[in-house]
PDB file of N, CA and C in Angstrom:
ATOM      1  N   UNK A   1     246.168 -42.217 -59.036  1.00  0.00           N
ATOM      2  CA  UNK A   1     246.082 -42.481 -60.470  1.00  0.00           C
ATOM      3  C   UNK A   1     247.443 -43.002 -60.950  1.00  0.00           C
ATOM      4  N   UNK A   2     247.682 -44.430 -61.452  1.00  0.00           N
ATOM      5  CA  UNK A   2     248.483 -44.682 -62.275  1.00  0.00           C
ATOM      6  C   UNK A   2     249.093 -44.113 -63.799  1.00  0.00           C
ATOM      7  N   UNK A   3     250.177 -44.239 -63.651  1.00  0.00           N
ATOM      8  CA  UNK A   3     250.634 -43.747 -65.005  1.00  0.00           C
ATOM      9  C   UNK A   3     250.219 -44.632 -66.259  1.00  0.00           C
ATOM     10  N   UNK A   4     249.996 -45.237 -66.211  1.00  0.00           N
ATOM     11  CA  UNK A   4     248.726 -46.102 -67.092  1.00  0.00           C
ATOM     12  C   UNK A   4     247.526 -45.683 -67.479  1.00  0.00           C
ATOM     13  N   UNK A   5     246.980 -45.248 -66.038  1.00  0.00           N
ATOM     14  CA  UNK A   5     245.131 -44.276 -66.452  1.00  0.00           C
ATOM     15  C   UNK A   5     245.766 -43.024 -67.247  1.00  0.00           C
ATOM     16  N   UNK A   6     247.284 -42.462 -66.845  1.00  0.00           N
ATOM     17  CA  UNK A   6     246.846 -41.367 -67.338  1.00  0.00           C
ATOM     18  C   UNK A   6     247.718 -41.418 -68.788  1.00  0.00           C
ATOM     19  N   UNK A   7     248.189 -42.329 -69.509  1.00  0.00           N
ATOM     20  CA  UNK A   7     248.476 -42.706 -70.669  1.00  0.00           C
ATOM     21  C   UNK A   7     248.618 -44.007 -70.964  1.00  0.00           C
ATOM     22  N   UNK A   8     247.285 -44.599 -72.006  1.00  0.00           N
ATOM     23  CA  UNK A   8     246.872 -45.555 -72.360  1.00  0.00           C
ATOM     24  C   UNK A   8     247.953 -45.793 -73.139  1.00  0.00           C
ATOM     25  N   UNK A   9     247.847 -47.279 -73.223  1.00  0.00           N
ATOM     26  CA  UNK A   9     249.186 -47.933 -74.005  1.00  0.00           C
ATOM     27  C   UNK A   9     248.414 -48.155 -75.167  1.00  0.00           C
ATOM     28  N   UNK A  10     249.065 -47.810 -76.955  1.00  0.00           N
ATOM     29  CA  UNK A  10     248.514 -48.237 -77.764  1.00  0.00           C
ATOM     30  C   UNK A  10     249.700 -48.093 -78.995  1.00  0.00           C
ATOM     31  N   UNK A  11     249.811 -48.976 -80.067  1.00  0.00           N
ATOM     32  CA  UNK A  11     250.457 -49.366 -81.070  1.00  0.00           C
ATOM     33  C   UNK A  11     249.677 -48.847 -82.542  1.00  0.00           C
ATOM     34  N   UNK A  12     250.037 -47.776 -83.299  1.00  0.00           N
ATOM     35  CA  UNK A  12     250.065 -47.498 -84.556  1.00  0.00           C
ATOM     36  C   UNK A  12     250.825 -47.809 -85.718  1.00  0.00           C
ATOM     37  N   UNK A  13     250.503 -48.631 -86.274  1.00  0.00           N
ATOM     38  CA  UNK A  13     251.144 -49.441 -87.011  1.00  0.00           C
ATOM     39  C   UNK A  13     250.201 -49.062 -88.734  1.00  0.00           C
ATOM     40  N   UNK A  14     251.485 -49.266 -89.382  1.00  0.00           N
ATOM     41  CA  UNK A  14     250.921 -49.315 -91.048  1.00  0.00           C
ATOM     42  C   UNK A  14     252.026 -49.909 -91.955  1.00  0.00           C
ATOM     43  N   UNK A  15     251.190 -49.933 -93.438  1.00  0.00           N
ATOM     44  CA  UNK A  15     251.644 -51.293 -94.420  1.00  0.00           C
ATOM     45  C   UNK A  15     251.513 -50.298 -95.430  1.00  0.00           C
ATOM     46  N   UNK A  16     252.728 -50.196 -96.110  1.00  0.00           N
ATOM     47  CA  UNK A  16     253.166 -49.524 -97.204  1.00  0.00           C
ATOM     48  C   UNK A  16     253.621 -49.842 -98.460  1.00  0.00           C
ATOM     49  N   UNK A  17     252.877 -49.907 -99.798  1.00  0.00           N
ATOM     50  CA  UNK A  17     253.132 -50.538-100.678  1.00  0.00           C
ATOM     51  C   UNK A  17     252.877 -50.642-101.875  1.00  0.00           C
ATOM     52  N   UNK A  18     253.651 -48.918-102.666  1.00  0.00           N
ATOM     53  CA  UNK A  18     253.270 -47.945-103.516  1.00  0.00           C
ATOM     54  C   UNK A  18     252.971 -48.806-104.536  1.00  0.00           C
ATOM     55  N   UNK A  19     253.748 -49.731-104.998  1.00  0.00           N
ATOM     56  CA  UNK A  19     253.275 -50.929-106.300  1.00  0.00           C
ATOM     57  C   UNK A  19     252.257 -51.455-106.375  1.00  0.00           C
ATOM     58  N   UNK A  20     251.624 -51.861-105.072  1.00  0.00           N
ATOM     59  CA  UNK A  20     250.303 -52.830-105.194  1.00  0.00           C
ATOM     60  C   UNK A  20     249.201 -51.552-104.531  1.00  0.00           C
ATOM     61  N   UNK A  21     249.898 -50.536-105.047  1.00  0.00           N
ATOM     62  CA  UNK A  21     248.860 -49.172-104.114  1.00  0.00           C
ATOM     63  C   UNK A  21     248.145 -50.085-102.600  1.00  0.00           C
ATOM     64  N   UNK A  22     248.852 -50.283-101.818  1.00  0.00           N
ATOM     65  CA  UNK A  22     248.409 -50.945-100.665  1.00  0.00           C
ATOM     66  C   UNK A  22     249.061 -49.736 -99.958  1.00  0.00           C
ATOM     67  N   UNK A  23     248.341 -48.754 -99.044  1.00  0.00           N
ATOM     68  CA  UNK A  23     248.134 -47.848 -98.057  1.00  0.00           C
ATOM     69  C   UNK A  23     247.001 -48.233 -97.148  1.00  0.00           C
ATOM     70  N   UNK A  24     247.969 -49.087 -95.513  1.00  0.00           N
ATOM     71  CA  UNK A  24     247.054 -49.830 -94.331  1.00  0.00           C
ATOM     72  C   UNK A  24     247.362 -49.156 -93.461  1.00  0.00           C
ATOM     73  N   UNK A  25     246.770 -48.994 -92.440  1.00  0.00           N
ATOM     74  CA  UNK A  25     247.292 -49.100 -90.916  1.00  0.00           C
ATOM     75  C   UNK A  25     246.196 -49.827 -90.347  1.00  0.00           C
ATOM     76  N   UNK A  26     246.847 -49.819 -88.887  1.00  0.00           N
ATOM     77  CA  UNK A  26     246.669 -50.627 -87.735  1.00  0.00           C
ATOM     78  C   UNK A  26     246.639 -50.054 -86.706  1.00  0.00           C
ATOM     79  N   UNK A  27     245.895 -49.860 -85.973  1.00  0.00           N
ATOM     80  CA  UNK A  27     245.947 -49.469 -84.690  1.00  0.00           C
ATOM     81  C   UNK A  27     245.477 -49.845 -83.363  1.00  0.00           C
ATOM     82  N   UNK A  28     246.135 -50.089 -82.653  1.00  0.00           N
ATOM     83  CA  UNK A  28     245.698 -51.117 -81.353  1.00  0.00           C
ATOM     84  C   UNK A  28     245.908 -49.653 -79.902  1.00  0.00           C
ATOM     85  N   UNK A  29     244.998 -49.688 -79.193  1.00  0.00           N
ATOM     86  CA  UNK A  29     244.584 -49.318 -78.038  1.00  0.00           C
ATOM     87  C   UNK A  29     243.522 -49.886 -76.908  1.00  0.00           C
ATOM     88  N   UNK A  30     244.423 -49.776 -75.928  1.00  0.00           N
ATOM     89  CA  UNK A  30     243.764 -50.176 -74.441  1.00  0.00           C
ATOM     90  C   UNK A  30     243.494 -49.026 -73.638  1.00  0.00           C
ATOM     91  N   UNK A  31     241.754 -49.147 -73.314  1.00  0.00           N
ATOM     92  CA  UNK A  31     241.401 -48.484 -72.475  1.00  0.00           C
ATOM     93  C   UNK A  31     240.659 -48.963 -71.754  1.00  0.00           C
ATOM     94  N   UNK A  32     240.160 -48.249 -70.319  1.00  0.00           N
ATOM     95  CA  UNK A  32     239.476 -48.325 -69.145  1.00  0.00           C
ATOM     96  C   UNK A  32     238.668 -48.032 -69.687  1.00  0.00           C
ATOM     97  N   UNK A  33     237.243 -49.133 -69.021  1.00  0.00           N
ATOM     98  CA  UNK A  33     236.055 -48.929 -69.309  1.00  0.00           C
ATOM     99  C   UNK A  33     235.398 -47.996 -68.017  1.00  0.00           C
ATOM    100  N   UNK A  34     234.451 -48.011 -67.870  1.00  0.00           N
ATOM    101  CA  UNK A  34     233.348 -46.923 -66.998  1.00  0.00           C
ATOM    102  C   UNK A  34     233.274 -47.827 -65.427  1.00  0.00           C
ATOM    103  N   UNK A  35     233.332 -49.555 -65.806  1.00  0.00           N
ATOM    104  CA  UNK A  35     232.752 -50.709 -65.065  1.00  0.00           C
ATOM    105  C   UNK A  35     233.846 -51.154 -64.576  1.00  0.00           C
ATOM    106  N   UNK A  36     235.108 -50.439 -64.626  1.00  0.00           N
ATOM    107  CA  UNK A  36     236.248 -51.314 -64.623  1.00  0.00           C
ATOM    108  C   UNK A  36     236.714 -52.047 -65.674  1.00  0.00           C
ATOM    109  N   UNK A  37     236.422 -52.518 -66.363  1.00  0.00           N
ATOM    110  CA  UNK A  37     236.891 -53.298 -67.652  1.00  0.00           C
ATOM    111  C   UNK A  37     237.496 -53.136 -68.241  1.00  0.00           C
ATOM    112  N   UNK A  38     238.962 -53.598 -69.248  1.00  0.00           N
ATOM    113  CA  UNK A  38     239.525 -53.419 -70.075  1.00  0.00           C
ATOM    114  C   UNK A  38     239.402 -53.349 -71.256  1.00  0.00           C
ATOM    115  N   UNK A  39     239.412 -52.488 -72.307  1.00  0.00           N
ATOM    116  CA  UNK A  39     239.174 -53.207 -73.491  1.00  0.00           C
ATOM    117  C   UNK A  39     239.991 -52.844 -74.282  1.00  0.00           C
ATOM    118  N   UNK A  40     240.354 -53.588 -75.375  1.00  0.00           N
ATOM    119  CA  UNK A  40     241.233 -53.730 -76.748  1.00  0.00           C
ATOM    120  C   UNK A  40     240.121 -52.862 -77.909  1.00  0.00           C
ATOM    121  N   UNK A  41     240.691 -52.053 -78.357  1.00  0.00           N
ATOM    122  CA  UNK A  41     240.316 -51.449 -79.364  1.00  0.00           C
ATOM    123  C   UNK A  41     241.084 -51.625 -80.666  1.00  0.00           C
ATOM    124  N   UNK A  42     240.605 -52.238 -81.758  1.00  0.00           N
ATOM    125  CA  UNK A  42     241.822 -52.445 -83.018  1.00  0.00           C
ATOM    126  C   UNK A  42     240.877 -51.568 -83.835  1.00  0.00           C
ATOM    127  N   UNK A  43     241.260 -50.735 -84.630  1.00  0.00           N
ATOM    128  CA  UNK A  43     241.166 -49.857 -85.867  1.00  0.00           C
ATOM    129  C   UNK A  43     241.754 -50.201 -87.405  1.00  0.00           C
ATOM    130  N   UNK A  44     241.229 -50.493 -88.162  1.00  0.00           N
ATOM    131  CA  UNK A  44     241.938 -50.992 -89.155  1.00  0.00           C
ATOM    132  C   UNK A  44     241.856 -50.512 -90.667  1.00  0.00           C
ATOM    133  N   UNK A  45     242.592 -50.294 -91.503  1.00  0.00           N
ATOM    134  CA  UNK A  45     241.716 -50.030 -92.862  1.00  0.00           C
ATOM    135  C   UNK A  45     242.606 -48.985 -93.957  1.00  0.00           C
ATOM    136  N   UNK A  46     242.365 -48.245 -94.584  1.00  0.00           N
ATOM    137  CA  UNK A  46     242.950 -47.688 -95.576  1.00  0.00           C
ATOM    138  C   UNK A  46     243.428 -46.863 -95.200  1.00  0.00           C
ATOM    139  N   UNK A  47     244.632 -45.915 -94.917  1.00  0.00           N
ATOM    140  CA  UNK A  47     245.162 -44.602 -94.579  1.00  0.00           C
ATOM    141  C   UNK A  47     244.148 -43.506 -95.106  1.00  0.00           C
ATOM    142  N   UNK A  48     243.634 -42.574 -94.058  1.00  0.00           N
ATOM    143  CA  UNK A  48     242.872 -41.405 -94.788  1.00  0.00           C
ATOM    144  C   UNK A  48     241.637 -41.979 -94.819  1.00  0.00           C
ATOM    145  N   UNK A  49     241.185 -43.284 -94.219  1.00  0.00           N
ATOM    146  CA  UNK A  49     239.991 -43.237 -94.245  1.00  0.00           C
ATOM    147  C   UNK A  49     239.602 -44.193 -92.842  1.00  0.00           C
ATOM    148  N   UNK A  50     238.107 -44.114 -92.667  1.00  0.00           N
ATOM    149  CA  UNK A  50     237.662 -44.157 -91.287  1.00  0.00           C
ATOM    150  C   UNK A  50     237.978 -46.013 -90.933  1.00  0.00           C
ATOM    151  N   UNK A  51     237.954 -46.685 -91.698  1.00  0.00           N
ATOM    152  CA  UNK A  51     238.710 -47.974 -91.942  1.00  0.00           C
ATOM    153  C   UNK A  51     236.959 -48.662 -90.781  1.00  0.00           C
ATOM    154  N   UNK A  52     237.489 -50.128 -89.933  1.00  0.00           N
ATOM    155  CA  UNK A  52     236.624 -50.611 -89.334  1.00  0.00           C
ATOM    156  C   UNK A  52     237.538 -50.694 -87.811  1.00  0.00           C
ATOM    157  N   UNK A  53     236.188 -51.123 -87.022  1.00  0.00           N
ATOM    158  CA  UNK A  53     236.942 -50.970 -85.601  1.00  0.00           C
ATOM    159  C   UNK A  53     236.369 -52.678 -85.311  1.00  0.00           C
ATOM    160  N   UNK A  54     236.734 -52.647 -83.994  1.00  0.00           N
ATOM    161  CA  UNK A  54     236.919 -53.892 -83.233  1.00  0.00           C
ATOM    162  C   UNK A  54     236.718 -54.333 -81.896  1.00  0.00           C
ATOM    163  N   UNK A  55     236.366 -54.168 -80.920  1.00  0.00           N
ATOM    164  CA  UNK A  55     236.647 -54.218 -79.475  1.00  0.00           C
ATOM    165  C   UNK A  55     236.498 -55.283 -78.494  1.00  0.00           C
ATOM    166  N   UNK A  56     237.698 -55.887 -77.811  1.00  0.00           N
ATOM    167  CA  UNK A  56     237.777 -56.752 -77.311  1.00  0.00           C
ATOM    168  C   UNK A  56     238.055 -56.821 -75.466  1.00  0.00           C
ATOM    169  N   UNK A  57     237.179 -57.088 -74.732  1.00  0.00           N
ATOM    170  CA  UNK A  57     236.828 -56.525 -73.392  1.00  0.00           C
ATOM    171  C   UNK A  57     237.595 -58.009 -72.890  1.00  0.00           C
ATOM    172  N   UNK A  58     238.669 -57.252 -71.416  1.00  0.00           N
ATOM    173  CA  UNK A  58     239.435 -58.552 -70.366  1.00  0.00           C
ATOM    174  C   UNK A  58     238.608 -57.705 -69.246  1.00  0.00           C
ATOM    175  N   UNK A  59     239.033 -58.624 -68.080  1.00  0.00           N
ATOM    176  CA  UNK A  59     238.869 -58.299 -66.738  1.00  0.00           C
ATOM    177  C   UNK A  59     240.513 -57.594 -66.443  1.00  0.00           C
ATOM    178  N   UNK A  60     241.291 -58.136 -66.747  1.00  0.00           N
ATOM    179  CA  UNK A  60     242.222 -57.372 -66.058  1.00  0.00           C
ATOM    180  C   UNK A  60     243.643 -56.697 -66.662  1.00  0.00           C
ATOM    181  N   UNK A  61     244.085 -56.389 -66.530  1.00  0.00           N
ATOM    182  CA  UNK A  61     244.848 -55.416 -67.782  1.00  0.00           C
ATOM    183  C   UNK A  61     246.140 -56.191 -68.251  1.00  0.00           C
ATOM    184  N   UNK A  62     246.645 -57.648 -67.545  1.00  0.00           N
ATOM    185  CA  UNK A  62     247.586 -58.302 -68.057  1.00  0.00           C
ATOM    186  C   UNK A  62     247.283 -59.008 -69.271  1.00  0.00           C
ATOM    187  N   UNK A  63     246.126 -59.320 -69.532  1.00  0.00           N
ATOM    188  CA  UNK A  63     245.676 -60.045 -70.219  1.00  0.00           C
ATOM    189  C   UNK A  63     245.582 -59.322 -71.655  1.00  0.00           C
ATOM    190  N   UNK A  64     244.701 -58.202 -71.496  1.00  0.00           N
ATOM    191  CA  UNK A  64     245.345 -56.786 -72.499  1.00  0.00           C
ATOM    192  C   UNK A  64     246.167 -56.454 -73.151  1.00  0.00           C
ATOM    193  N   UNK A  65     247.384 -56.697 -72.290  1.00  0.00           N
ATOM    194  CA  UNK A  65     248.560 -56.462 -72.894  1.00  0.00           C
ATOM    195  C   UNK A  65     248.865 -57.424 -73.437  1.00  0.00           C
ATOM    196  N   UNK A  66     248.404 -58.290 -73.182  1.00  0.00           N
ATOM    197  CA  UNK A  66     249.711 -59.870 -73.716  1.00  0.00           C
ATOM    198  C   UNK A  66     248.697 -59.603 -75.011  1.00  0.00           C
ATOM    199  N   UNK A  67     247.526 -59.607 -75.127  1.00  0.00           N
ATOM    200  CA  UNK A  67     246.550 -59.777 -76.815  1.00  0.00           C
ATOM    201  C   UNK A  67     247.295 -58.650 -77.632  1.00  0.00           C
ATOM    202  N   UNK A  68     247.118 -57.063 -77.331  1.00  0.00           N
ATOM    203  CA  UNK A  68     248.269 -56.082 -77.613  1.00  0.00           C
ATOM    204  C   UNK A  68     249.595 -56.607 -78.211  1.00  0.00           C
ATOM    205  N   UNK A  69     250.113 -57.042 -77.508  1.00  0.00           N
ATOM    206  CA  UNK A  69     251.810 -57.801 -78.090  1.00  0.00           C
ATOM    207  C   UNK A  69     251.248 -58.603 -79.071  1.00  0.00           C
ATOM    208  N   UNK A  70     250.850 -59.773 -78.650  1.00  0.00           N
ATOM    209  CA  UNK A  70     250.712 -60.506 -79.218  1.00  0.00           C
ATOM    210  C   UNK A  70     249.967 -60.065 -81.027  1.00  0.00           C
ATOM    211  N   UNK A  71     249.059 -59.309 -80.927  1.00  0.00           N
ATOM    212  CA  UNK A  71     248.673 -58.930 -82.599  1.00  0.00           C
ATOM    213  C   UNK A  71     249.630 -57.663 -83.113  1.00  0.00           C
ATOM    214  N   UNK A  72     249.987 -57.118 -82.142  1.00  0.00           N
ATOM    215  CA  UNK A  72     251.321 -56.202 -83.152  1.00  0.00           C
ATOM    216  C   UNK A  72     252.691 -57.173 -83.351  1.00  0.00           C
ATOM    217  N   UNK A  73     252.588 -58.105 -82.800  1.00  0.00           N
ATOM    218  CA  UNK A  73     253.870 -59.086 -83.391  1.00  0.00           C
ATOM    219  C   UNK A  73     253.184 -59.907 -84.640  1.00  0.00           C
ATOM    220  N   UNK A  74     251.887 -60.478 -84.631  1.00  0.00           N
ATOM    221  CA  UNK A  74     251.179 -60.821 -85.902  1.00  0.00           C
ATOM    222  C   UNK A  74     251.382 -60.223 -87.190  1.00  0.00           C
ATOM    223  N   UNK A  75     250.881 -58.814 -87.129  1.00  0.00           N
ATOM    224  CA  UNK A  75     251.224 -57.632 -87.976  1.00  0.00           C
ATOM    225  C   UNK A  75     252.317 -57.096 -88.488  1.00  0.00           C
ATOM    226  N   UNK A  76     253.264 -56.946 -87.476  1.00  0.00           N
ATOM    227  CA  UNK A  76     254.690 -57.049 -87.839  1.00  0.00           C
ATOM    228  C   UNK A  76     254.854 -58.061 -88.575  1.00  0.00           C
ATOM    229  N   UNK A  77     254.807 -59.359 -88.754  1.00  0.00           N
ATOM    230  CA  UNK A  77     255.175 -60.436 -89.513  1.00  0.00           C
ATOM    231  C   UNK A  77     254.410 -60.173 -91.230  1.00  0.00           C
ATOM    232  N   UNK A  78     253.704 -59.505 -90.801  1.00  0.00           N
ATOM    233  CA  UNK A  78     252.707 -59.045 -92.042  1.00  0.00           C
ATOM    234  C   UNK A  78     252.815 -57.953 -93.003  1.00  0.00           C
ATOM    235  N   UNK A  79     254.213 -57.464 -92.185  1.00  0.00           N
ATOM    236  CA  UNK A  79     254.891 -55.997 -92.985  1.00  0.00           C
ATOM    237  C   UNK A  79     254.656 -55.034 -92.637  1.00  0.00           C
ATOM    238  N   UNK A  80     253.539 -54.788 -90.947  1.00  0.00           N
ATOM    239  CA  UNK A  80     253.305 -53.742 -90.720  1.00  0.00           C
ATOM    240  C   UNK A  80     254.128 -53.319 -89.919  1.00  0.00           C
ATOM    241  N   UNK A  81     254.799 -52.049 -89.922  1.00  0.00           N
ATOM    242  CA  UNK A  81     255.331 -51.151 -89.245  1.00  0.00           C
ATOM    243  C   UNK A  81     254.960 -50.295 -88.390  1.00  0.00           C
ATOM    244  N   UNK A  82     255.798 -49.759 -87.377  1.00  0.00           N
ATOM    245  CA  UNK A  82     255.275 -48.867 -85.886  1.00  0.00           C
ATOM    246  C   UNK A  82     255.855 -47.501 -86.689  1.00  0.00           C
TER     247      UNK A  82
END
């Protein structure tokens, strides 16, 4: 077992912004599917509430990661914070 299976890589991120009452987060996680498969899980939506989900399936886990980086650097540009 890799140290990977046994802690999934994932990014919690949120957008704070008592003036425009804007309370976001973000949350990105990669997990192993049953089939082998990777998938991207994004969570999104109001702090304190169940918000919407997302899921985006690779074959192989480099690919995962680079989508991972790649939308928490999106988000970051967007004001969201880790």
């Amino acid at each position: 077992m890799t140290q990977f299976e046994m802690f999934p890589v994932e990014a919690y991120m949120r957008r704070i912004d008592r003036e425009k009452n804007m309370y976001r987060f973000y949350h990105l996680q990669i997990e192993r599917t049953l089939f082998g498969e990777w998938c991207l899980v994004r969570r999104w939506g109001r702090i304190g509430a169940n918000g919407q989900i997302m899921r985006i399936w690779f074959d192989n886990i480099s690919d995962a990661l680079a989508a991972l980086k790649n939308l928490a650097k999106a988000k970051g540009r967007r004001g969201y914070v880790v």
